[in-house]
N, C-alpha and C. Protein backbone atom coordinates (compact mmCIF):
# COMPACT_ATOMS: atom_id res chain seq x y z
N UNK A 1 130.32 93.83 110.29
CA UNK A 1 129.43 93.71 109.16
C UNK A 1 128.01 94.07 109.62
N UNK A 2 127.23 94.63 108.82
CA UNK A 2 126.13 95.15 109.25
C UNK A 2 125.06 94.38 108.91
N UNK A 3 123.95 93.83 110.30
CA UNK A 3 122.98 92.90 109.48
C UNK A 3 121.75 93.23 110.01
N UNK A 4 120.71 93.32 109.07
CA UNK A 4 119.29 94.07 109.78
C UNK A 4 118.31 92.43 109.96
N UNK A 5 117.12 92.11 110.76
CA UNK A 5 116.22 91.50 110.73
C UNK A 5 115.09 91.88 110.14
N UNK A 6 114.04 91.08 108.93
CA UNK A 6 113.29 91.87 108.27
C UNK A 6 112.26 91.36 107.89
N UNK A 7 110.89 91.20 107.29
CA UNK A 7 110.03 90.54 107.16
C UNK A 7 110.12 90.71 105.52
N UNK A 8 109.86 89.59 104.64
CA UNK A 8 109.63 89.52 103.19
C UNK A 8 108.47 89.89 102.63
N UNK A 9 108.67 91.23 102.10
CA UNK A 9 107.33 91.25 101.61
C UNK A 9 107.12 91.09 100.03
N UNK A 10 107.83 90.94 99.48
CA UNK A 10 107.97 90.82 98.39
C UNK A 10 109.21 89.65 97.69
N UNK A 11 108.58 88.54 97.14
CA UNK A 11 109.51 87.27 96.41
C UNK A 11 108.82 87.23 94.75
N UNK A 12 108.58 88.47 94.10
CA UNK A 12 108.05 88.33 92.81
C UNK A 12 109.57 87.86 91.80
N UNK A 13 110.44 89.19 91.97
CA UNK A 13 111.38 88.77 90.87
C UNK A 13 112.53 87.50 91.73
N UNK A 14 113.26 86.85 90.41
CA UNK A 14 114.03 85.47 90.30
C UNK A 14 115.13 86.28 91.27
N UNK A 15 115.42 85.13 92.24
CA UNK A 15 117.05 85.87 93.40
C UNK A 15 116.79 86.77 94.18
N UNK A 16 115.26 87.42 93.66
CA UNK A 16 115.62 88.71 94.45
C UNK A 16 114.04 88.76 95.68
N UNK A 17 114.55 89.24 96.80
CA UNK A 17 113.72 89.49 97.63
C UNK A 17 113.33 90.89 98.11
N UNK A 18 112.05 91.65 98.85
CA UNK A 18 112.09 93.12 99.45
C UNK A 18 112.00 92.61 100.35
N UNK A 19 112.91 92.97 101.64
CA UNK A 19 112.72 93.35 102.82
C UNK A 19 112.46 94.59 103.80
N UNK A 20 111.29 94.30 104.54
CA UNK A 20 111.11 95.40 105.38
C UNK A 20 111.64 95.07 106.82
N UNK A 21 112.38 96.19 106.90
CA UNK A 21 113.22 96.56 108.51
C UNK A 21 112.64 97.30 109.23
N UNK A 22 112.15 96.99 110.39
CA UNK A 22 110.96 98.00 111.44
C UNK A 22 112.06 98.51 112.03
N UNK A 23 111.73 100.15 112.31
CA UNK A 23 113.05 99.95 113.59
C UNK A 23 111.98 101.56 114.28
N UNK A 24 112.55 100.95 115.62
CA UNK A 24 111.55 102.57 116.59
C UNK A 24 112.68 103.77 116.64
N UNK A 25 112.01 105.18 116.42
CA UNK A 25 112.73 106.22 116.64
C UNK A 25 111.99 106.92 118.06
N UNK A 26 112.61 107.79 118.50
CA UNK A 26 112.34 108.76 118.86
C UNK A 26 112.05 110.41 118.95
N UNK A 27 111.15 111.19 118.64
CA UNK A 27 111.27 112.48 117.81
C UNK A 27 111.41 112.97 119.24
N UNK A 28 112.78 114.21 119.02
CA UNK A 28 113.24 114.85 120.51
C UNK A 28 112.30 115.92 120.93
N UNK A 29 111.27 116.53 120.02
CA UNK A 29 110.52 117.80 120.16
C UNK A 29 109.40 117.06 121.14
N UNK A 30 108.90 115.95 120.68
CA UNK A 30 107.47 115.47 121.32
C UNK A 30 107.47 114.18 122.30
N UNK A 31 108.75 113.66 122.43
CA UNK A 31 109.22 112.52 123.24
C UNK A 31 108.42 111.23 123.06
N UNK A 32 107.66 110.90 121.98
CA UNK A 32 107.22 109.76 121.40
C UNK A 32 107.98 109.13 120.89
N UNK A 33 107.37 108.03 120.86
CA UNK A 33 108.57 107.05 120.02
C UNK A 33 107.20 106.60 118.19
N UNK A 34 108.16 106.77 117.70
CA UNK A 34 106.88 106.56 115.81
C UNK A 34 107.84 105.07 115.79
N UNK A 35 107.41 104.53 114.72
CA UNK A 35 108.11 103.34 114.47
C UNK A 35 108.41 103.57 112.50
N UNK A 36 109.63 103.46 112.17
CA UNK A 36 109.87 104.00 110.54
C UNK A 36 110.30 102.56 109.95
N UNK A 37 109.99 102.36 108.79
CA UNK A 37 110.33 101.01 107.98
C UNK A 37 111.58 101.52 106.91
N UNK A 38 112.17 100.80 106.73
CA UNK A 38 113.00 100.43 105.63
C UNK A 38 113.17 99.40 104.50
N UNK A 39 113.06 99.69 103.44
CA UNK A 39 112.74 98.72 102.99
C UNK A 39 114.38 97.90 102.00
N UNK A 40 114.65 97.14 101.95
CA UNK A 40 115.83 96.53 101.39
C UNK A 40 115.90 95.83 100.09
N UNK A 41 116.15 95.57 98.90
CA UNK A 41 116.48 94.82 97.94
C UNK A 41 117.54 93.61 98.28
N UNK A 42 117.56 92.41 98.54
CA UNK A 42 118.59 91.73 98.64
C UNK A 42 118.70 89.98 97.84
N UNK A 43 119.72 89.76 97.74
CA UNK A 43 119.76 88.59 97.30
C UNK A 43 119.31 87.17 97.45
N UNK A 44 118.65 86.49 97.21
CA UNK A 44 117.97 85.26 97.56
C UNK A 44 118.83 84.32 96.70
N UNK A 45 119.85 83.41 96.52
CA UNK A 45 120.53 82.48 95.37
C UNK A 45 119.42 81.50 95.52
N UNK A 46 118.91 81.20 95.99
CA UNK A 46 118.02 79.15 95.68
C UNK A 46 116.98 79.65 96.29
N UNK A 47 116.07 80.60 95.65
CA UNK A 47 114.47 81.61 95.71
C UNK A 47 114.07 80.53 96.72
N UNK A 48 114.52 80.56 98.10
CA UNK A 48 113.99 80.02 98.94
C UNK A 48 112.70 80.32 99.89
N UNK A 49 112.84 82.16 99.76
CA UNK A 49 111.88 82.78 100.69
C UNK A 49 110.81 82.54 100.24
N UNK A 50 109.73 83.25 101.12
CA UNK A 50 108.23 82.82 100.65
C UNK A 50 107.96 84.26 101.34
N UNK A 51 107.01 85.12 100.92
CA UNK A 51 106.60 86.34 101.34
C UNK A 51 106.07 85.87 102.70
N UNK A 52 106.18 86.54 104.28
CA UNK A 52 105.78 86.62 105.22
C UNK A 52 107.00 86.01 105.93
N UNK A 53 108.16 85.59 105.68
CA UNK A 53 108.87 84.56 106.06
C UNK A 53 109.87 86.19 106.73
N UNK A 54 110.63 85.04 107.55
CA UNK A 54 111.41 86.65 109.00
C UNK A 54 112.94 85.94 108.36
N UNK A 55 113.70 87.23 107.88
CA UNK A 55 114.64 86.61 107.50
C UNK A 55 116.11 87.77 108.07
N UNK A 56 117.60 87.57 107.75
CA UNK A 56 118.31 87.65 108.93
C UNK A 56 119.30 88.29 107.13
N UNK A 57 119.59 89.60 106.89
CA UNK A 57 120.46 90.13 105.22
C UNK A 57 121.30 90.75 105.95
N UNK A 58 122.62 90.99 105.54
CA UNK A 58 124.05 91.37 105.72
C UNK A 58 124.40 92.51 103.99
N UNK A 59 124.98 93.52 104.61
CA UNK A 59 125.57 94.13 103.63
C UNK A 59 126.44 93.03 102.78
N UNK A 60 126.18 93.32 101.16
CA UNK A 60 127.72 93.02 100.66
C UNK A 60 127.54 94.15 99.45
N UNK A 61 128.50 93.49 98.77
CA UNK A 61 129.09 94.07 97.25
C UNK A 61 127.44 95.02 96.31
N UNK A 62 127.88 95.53 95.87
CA UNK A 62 126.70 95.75 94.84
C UNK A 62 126.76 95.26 93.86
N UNK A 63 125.14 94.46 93.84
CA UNK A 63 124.67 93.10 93.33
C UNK A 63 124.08 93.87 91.52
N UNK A 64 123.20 94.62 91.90
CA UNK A 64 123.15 95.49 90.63
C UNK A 64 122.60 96.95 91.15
N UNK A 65 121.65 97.76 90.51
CA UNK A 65 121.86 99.23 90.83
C UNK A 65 121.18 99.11 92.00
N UNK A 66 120.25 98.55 92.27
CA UNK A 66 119.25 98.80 93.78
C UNK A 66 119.71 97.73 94.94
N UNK A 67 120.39 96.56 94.42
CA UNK A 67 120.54 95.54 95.50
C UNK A 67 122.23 95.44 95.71
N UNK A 68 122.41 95.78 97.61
CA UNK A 68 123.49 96.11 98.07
C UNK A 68 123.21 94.68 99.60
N UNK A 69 122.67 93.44 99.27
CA UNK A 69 122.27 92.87 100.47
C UNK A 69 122.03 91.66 99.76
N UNK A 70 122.48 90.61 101.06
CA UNK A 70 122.28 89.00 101.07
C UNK A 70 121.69 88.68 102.34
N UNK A 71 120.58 87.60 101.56
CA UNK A 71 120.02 86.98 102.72
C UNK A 71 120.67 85.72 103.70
N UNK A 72 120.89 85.89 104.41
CA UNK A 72 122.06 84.86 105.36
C UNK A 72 120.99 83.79 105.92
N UNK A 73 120.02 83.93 106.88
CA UNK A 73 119.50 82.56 107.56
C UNK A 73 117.98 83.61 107.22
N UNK A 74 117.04 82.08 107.37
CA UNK A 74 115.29 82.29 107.29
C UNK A 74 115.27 82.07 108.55
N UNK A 75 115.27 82.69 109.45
CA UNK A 75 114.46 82.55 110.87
C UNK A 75 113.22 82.10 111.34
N UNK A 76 112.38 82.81 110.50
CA UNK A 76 111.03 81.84 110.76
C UNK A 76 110.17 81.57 109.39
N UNK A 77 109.56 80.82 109.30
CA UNK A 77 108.88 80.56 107.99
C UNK A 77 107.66 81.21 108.19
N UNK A 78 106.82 81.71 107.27
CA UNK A 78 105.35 81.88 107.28
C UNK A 78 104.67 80.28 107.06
N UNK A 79 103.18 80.42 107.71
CA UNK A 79 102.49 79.43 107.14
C UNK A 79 101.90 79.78 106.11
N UNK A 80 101.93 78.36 105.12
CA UNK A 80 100.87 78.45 104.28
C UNK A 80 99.76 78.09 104.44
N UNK A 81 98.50 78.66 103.67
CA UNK A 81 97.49 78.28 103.69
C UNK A 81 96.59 77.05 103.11
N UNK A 82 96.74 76.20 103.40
CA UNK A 82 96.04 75.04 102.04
C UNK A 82 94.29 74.91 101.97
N UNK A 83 93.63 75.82 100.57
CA UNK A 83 92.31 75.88 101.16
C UNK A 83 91.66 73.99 101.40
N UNK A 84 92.35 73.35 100.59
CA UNK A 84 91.51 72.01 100.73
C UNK A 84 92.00 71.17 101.73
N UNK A 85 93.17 71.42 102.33
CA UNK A 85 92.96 70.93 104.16
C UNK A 85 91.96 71.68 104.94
N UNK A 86 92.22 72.57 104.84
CA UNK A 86 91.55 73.22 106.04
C UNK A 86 90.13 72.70 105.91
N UNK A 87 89.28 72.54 104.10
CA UNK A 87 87.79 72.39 103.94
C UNK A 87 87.65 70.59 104.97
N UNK A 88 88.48 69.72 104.42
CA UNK A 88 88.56 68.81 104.87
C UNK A 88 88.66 68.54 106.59
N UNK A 89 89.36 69.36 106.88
CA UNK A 89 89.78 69.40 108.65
C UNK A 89 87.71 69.80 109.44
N UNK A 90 87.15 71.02 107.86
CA UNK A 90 85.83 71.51 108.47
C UNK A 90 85.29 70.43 108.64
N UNK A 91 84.72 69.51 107.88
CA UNK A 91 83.84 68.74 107.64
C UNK A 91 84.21 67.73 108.50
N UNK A 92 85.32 67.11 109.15
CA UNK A 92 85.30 66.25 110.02
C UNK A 92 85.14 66.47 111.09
N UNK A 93 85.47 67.72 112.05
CA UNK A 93 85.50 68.74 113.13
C UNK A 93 83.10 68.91 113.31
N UNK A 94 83.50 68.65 114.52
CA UNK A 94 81.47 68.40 114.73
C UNK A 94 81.38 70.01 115.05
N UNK A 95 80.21 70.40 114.32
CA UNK A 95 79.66 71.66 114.22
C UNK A 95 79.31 72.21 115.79
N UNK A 96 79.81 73.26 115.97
CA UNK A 96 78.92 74.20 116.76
C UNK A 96 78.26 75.09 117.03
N UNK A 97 77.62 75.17 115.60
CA UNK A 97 76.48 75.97 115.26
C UNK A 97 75.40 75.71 115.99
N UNK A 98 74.36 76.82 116.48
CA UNK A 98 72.86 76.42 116.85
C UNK A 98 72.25 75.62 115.28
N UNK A 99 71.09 74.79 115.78
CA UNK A 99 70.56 74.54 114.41
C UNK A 99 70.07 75.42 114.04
N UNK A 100 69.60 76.67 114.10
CA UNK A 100 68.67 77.93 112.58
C UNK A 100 69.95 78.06 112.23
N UNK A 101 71.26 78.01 112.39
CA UNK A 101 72.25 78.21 111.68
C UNK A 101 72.83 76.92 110.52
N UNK A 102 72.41 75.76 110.96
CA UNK A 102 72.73 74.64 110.33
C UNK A 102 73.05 73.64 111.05
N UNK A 103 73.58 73.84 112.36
CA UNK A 103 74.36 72.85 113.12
C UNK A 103 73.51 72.04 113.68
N UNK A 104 73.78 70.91 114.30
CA UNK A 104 72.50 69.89 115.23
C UNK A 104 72.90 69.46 116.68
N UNK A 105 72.34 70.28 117.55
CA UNK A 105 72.19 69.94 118.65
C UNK A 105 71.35 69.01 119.40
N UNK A 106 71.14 67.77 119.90
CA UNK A 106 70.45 67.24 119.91
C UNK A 106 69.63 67.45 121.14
N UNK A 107 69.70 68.70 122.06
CA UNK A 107 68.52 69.09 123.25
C UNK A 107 67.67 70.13 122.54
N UNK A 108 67.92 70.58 121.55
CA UNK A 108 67.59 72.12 121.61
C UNK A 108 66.68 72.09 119.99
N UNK A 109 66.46 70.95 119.59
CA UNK A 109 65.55 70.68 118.62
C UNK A 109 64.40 71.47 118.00
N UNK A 110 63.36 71.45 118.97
CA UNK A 110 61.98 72.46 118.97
C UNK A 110 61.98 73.92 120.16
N UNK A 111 63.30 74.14 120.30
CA UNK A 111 63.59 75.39 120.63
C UNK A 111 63.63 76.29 119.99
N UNK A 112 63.32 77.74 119.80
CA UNK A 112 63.23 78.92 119.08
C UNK A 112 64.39 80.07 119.69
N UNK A 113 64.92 80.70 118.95
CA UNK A 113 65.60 82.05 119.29
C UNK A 113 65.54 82.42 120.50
N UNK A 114 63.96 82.76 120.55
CA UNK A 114 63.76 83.45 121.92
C UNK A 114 63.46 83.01 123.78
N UNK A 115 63.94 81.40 122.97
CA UNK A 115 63.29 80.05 124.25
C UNK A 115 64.74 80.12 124.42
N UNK A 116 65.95 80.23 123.77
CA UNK A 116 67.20 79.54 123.92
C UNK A 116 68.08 81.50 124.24
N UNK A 117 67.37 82.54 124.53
CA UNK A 117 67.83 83.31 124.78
C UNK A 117 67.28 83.91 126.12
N UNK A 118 66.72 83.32 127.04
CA UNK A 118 66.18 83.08 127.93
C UNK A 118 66.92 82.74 128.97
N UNK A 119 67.48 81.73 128.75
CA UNK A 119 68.58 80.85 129.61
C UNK A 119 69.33 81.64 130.07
């Protein structure tokens, strides 16, 4: 049975996922290696993926005209981003900004740019 490894780039429509398959060639005229993508239509049953997520599709049956593929295991998850942890994680985390930037250092008070570029 044939099964490619692929990155999700696409979880818009219901069941259904795009996967992209990297794979390296070699062109025999110039002895480089290019790297060519493929891209896959395959089945998702319980829209589990999340775009960025590394996932593991197997040929089957034809599902409808473009999708000939099932997704078998999620290998790795993407992270998500949460903007209001991360704001929260800022504000407790002590600045290391110079102060003309905002931050507070407490040696470098009545120091200037050009006193603290000196050093």
């Amino acid at each position: 049975m044939k099964t490619y490894v692929g990155k999700v780039i696409s979880d818009k429509a219901n069941k259904t996922i795009l996967v992209a398959v990297d794979r390296w060639m070699i062109v025999p005229k110039y002895k480089v290696k290019i790297k060519r993508t493929s891209k896959f239509m395959a089945h998702d049953e319980n829209n589990d993926c999340r775009m960025g997520d590394i996932v593991r599709i197997h040929i089957s049956r034809p599902l409808s005209k473009n999708k000939t593929w099932r997704m078998t295991d999620i290998l790795r998850r993407e992270r998500v981003y949460d903007a209001e942890a991360a704001a929260k994680e800022a504000e407790q985390r002590p600045s290391d900004l110079p102060p003309s930037l905002g931050g507070s250092q407490p040696g470098n008070l009545n120091r200037g740019f050009a006193a603290s570029a000196v050093l």
